[in-house]
Each structure stands twice: as C-alpha cells, then as structure tokens.
C-alpha atoms as a PDB file:
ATOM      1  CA  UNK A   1      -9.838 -29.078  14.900  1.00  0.00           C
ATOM      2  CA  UNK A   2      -7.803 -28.985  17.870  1.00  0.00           C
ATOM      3  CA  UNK A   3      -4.093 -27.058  17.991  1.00  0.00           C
ATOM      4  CA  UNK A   4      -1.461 -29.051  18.454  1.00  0.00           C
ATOM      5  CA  UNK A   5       1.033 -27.808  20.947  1.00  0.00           C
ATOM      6  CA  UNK A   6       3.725 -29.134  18.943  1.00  0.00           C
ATOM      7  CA  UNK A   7       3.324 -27.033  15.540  1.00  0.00           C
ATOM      8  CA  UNK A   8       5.757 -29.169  13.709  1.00  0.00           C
ATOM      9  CA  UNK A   9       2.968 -32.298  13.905  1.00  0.00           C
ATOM     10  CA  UNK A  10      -0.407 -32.523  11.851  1.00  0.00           C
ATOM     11  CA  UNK A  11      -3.171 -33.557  14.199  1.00  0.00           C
ATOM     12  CA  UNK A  12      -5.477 -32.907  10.856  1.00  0.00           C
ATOM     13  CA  UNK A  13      -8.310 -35.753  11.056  1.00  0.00           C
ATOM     14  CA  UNK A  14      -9.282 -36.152   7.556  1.00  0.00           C
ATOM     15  CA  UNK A  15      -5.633 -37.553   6.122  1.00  0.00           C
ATOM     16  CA  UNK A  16      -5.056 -40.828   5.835  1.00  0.00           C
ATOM     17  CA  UNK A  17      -2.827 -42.570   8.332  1.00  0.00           C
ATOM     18  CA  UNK A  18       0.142 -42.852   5.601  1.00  0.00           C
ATOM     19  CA  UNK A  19       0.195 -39.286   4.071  1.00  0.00           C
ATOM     20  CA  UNK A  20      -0.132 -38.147   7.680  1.00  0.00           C
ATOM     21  CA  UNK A  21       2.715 -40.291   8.837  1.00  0.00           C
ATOM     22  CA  UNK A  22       5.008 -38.858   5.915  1.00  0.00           C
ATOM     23  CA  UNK A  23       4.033 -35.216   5.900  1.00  0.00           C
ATOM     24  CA  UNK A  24       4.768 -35.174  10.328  1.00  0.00           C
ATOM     25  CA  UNK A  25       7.806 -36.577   9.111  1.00  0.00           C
ATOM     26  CA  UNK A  26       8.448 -33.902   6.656  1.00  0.00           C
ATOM     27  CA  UNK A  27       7.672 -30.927   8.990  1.00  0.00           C
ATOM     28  CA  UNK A  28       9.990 -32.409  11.832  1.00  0.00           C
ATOM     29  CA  UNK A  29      12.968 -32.307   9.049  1.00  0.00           C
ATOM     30  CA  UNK A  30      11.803 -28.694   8.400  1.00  0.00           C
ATOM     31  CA  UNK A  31      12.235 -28.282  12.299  1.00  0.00           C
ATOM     32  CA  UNK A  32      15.738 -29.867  12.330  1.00  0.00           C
ATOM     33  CA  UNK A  33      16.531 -27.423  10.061  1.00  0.00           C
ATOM     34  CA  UNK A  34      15.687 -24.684  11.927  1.00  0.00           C
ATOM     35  CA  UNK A  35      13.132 -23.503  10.099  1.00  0.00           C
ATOM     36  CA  UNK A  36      11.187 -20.911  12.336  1.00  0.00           C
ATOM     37  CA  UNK A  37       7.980 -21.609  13.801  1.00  0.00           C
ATOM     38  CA  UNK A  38       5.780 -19.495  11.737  1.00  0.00           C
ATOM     39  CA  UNK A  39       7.297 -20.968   8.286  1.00  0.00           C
ATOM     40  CA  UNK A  40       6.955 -24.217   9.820  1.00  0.00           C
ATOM     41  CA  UNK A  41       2.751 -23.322  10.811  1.00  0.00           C
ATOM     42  CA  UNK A  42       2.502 -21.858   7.347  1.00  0.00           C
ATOM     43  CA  UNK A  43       3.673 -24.972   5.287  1.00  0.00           C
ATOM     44  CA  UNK A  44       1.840 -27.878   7.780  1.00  0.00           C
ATOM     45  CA  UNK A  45      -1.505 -25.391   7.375  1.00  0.00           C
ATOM     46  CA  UNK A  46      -0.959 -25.354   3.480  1.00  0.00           C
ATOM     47  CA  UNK A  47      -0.350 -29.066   3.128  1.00  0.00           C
ATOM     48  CA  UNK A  48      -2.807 -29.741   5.039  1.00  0.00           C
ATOM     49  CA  UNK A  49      -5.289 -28.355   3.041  1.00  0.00           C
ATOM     50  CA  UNK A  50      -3.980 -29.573   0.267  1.00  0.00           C
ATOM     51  CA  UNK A  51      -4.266 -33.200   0.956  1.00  0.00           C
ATOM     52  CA  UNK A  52      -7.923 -32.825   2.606  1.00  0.00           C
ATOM     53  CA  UNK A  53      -9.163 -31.429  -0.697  1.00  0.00           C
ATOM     54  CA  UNK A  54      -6.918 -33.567  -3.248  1.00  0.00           C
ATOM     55  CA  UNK A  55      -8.580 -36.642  -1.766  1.00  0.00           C
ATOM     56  CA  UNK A  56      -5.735 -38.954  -2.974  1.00  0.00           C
ATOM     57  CA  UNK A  57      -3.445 -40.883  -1.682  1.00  0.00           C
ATOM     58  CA  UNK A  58       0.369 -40.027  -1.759  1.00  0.00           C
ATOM     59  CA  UNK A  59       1.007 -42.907  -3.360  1.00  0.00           C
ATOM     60  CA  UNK A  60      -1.413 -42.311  -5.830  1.00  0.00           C
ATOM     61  CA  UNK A  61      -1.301 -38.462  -6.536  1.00  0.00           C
ATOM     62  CA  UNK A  62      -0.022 -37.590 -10.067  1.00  0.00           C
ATOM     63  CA  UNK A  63       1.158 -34.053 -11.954  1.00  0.00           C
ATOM     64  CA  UNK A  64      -2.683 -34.268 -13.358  1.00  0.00           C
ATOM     65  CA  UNK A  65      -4.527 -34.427  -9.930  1.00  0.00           C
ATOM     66  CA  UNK A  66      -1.788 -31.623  -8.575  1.00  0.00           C
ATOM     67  CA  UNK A  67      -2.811 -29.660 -11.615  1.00  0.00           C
ATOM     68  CA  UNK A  68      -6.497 -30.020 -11.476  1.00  0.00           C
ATOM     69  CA  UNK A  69      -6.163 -28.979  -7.428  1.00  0.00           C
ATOM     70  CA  UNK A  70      -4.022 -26.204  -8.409  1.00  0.00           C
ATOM     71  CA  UNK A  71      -6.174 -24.752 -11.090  1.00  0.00           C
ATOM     72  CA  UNK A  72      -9.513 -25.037  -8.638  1.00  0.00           C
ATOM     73  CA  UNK A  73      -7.331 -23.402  -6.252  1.00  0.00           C
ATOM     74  CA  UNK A  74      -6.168 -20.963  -7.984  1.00  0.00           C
ATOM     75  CA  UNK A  75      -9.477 -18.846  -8.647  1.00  0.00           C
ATOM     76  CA  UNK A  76      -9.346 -15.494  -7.503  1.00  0.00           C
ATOM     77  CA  UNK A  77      -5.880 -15.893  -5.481  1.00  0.00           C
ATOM     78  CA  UNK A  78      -3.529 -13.778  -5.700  1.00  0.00           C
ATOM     79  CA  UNK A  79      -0.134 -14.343  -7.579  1.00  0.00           C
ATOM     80  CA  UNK A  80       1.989 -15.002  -4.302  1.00  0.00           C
ATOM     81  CA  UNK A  81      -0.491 -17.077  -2.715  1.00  0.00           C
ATOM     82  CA  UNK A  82      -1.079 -19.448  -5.753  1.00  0.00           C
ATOM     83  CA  UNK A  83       3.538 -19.471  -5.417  1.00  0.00           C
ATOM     84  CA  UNK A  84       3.707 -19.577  -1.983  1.00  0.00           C
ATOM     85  CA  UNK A  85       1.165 -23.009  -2.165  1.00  0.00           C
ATOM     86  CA  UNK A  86       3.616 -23.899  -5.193  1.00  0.00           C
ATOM     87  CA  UNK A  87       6.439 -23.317  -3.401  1.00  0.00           C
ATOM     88  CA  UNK A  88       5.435 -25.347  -0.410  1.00  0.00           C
ATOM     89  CA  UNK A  89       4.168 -28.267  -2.485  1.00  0.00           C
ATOM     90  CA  UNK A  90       7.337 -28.732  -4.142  1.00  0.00           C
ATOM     91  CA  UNK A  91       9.226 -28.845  -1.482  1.00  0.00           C
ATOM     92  CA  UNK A  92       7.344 -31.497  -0.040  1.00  0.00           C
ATOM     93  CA  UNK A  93       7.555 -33.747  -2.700  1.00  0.00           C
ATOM     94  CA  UNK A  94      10.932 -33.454  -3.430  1.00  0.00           C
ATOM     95  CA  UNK A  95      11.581 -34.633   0.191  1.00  0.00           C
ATOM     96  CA  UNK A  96       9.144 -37.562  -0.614  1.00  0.00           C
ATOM     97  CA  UNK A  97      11.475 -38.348  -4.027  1.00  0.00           C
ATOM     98  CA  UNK A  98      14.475 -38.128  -1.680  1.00  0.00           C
ATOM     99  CA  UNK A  99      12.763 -40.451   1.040  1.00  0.00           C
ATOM    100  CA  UNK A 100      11.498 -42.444  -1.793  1.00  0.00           C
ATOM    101  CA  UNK A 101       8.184 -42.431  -0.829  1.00  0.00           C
ATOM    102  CA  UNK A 102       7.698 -41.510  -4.780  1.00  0.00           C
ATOM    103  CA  UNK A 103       9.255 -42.410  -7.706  1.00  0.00           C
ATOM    104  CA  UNK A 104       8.217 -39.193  -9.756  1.00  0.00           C
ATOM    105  CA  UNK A 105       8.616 -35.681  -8.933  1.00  0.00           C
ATOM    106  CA  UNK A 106       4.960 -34.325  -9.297  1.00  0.00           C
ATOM    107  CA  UNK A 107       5.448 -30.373  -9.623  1.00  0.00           C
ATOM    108  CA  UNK A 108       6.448 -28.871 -12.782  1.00  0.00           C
ATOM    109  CA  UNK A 109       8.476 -25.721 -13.249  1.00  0.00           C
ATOM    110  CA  UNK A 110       6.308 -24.438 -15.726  1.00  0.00           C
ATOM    111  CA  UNK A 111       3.625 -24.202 -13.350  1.00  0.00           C
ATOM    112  CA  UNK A 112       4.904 -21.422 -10.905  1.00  0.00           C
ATOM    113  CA  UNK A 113       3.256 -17.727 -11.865  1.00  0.00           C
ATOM    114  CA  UNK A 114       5.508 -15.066 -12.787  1.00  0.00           C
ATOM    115  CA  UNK A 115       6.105 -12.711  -9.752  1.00  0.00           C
ATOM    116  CA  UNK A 116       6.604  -9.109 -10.615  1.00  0.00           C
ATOM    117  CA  UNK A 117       9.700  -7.603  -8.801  1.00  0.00           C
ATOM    118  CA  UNK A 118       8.344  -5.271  -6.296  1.00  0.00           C
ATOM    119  CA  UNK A 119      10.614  -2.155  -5.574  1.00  0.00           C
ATOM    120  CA  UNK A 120      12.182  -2.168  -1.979  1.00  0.00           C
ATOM    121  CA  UNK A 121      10.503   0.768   0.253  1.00  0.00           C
ATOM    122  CA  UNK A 122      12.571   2.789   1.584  1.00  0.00           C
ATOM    123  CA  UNK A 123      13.310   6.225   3.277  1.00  0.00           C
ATOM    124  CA  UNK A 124      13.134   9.462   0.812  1.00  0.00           C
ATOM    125  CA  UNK A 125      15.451  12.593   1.693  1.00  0.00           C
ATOM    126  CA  UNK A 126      12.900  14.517   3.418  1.00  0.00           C
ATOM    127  CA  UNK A 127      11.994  11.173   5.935  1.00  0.00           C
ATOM    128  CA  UNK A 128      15.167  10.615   6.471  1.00  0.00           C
ATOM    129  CA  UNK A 129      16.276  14.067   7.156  1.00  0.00           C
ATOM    130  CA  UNK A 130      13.114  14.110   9.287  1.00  0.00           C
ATOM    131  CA  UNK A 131      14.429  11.231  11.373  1.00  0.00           C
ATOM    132  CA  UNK A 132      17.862  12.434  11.816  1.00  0.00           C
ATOM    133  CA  UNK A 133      16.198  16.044  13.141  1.00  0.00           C
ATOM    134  CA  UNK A 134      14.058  14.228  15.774  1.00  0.00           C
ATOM    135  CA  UNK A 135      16.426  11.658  16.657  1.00  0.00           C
ATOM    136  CA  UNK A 136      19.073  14.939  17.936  1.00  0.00           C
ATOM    137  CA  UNK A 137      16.663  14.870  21.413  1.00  0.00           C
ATOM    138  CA  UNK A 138      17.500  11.483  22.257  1.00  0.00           C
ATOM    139  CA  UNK A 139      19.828   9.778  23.841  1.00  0.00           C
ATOM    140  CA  UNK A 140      23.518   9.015  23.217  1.00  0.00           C
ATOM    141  CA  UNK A 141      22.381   5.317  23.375  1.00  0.00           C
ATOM    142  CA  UNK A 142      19.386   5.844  20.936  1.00  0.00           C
ATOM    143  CA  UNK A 143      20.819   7.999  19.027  1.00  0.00           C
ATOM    144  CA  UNK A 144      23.611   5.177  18.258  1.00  0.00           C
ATOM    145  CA  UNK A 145      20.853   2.331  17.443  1.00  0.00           C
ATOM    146  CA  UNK A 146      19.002   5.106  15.047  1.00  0.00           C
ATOM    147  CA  UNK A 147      22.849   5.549  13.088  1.00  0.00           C
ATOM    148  CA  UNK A 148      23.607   1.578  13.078  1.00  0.00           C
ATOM    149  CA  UNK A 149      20.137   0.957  11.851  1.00  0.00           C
ATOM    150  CA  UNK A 150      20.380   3.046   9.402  1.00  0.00           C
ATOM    151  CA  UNK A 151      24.048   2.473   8.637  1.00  0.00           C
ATOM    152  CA  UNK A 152      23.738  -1.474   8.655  1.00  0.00           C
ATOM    153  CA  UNK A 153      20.509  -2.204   7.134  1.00  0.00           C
ATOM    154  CA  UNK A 154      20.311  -4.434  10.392  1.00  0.00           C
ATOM    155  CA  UNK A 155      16.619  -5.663  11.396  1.00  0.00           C
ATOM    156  CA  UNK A 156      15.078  -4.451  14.277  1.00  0.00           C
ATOM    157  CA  UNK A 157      14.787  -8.329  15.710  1.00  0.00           C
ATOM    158  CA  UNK A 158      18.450  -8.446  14.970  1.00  0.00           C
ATOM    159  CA  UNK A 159      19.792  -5.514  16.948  1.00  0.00           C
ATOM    160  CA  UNK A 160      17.430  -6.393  19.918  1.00  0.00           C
ATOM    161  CA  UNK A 161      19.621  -9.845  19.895  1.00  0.00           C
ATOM    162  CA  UNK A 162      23.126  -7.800  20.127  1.00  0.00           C
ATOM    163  CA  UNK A 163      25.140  -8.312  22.940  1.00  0.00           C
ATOM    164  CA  UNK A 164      28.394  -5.334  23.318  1.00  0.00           C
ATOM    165  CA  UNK A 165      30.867  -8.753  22.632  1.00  0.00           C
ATOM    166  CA  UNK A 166      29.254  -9.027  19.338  1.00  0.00           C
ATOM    167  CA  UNK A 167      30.187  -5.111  18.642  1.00  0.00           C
ATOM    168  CA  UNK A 168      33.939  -4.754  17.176  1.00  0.00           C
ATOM    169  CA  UNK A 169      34.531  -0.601  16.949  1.00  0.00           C
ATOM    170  CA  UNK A 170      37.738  -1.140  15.517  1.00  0.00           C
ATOM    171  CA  UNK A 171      36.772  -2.882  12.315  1.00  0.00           C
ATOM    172  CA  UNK A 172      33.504  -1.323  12.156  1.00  0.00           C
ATOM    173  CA  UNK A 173      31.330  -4.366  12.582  1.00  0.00           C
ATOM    174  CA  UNK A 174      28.753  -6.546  14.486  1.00  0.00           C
ATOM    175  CA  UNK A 175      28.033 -10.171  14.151  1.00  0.00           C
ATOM    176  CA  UNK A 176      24.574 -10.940  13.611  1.00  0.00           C
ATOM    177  CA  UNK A 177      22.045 -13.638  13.735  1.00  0.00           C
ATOM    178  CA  UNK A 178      20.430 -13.541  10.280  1.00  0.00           C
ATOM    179  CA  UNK A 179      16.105 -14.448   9.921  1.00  0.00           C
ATOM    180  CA  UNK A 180      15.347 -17.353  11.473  1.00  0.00           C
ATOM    181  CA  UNK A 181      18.300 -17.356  13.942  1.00  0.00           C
ATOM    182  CA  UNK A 182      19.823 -20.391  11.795  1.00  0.00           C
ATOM    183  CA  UNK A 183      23.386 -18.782  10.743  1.00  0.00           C
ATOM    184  CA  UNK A 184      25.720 -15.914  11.361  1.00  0.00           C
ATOM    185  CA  UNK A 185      26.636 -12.519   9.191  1.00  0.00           C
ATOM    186  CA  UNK A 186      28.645  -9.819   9.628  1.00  0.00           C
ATOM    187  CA  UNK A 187      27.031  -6.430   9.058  1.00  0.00           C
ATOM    188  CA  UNK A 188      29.569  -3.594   8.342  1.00  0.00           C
ATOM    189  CA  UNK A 189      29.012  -0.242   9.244  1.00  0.00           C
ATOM    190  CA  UNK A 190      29.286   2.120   6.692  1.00  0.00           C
ATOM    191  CA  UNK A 191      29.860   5.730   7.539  1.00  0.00           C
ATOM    192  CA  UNK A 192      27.331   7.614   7.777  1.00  0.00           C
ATOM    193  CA  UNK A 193      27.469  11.418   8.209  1.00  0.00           C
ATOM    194  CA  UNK A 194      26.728  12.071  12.193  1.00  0.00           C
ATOM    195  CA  UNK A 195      23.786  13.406  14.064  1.00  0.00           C
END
C-alpha cells in the first residue's frame, strides 16, 4: 500500500468507495480538531483494518458483526490494545450517528475491558537526591530547567516550546502549551528546596 502524504486521508484499496468517503471525512474532523498527527495515523491505521476485515458495509454493519470482529480480534491482545481499537471504533461511529450516516450507535459500553490503574513512575529519594548532586556541575541555565522540571511537572516537549515572555517570576508561573499543542495551562512553580 502506498503512504499517503496527507495522513489524515485513507488511500486503503480494499474499502468500498462509501465507507472510504465517510471515514476521510471523519479523520479530517479529527484534524480540525487538532488532533496530533500520530493520534490521527493511529486511528486511520486502526479503522482501516477494521473495515478491510469486517467486510461490511457501513450501512450495513450491526453491534453483532462489531462483536464477532471484536471477539476474533481480540485473541491474544493485550487489554489496552483490544480498548484502544474500542476506543477508536466508538468514536467513529458516534461521528457517523451525529452525521447521520447511521441511525444506531453500534458500540456498547459493556464491551470495553477493565483497565487496571497502573501506578505513575516516578523518582525515589535516592534518584532524586542523585540528580540534584550531579545537576550542582552545571550550569546556572541547566540547573534552572532541572528545578522547573522538577518543580512543575512540565514535559520535556513543553519546556523546549517556552519562550522568556511566557515566564512570569513574580507570580511564579509559565504558560504552557499542553499535549497536542491544542490549548493553554498554567503550570505553577512550587518551591522547591534549591540546588
């Protein structure tokens, strides 16, 4: 299959013309929202395959078909995966309800796996005692990114895209682009004892 320079269109061969059609329109509304490219990738590749290997229409497809796909696909997946398909198949068809290209919503609730709740990783005392010895023969500069990283829970793509007018000392906080560059926060620096 060749790779279509614009990621937001299907160029898959074995859709029909219709479900093609609908799903391109689908991925350009992800793109108006400002969904980033790689979520973007992620959900044409997955809807993609599912409509390949469905082999029904959109008109046609039912909760029963979905299921039967689902529990074929399923097989030796992991948990995430089998959500993350979930996840992206709902929110196709509930554009297609609101576009009324169907008349029934398709994906039921009951279907999504249960997720356990993974514990954030983070720094122990020793690593971060660790980090705050090796970061004393740096820089000024670097020693400042090390203490608002750690201070503001900031990404590391986020504090690349700070500018020094996005930077208020006084109040103790920087203006941020959250993920996916579509809207603002303010991170607030907490103190933190000093290198």
């Amino acid at each position: 299959m060749i790779k279509s320079e614009k990621y937001w269109q299907s160029i898959h061969e074995g859709l029909p013309l219709q479900t093609k059609t609908i799903l391109n329109e689908y991925l350009l509304s992800l793109k108006i929202s400002n969904k980033a490219e790689a979520t973007i990738t992620k959900y044409r590749s997955v809807l993609e395959r599912f409509f390949s290997e469905c082999r029904f229409s959109l008109e046609e497809i039912t909760s029963n078909h979905v299921q039967e796909w689902l529990n074929e696909f399923s097989q030796g997946k992991k948990t995430r995966t089998v959500d993350l398909f979930l996840s992206v198949l709902s929110s196709f068809f509930k554009f297609c309800l609101a576009e009324e290209y169907k008349k029934q919503f398709v994906i039921k609730k009951r279907w999504r796996p249960k997720i356990p709740q993974s514990l954030p990783k983070y720094l122990n005392e020793q690593e971060y005692a660790r980090v705050k010895v090796e970061s004393e023969s740096l820089s000024l500069r670097d020693r400042a990114i090390v203490l608002f990283l750690f201070s503001s829970g900031c990404r590391k793509s986020e504090l690349t895209n700070l500018s020094i007018e996005d930077v208020e000392l006084d109040r103790r906080t920087a203006r941020v682009k959250g993920k996916g560059k579509k809207f603002e926060t303010s991170i607030f620096l907490k103190s933190v004892p000093s290198f």
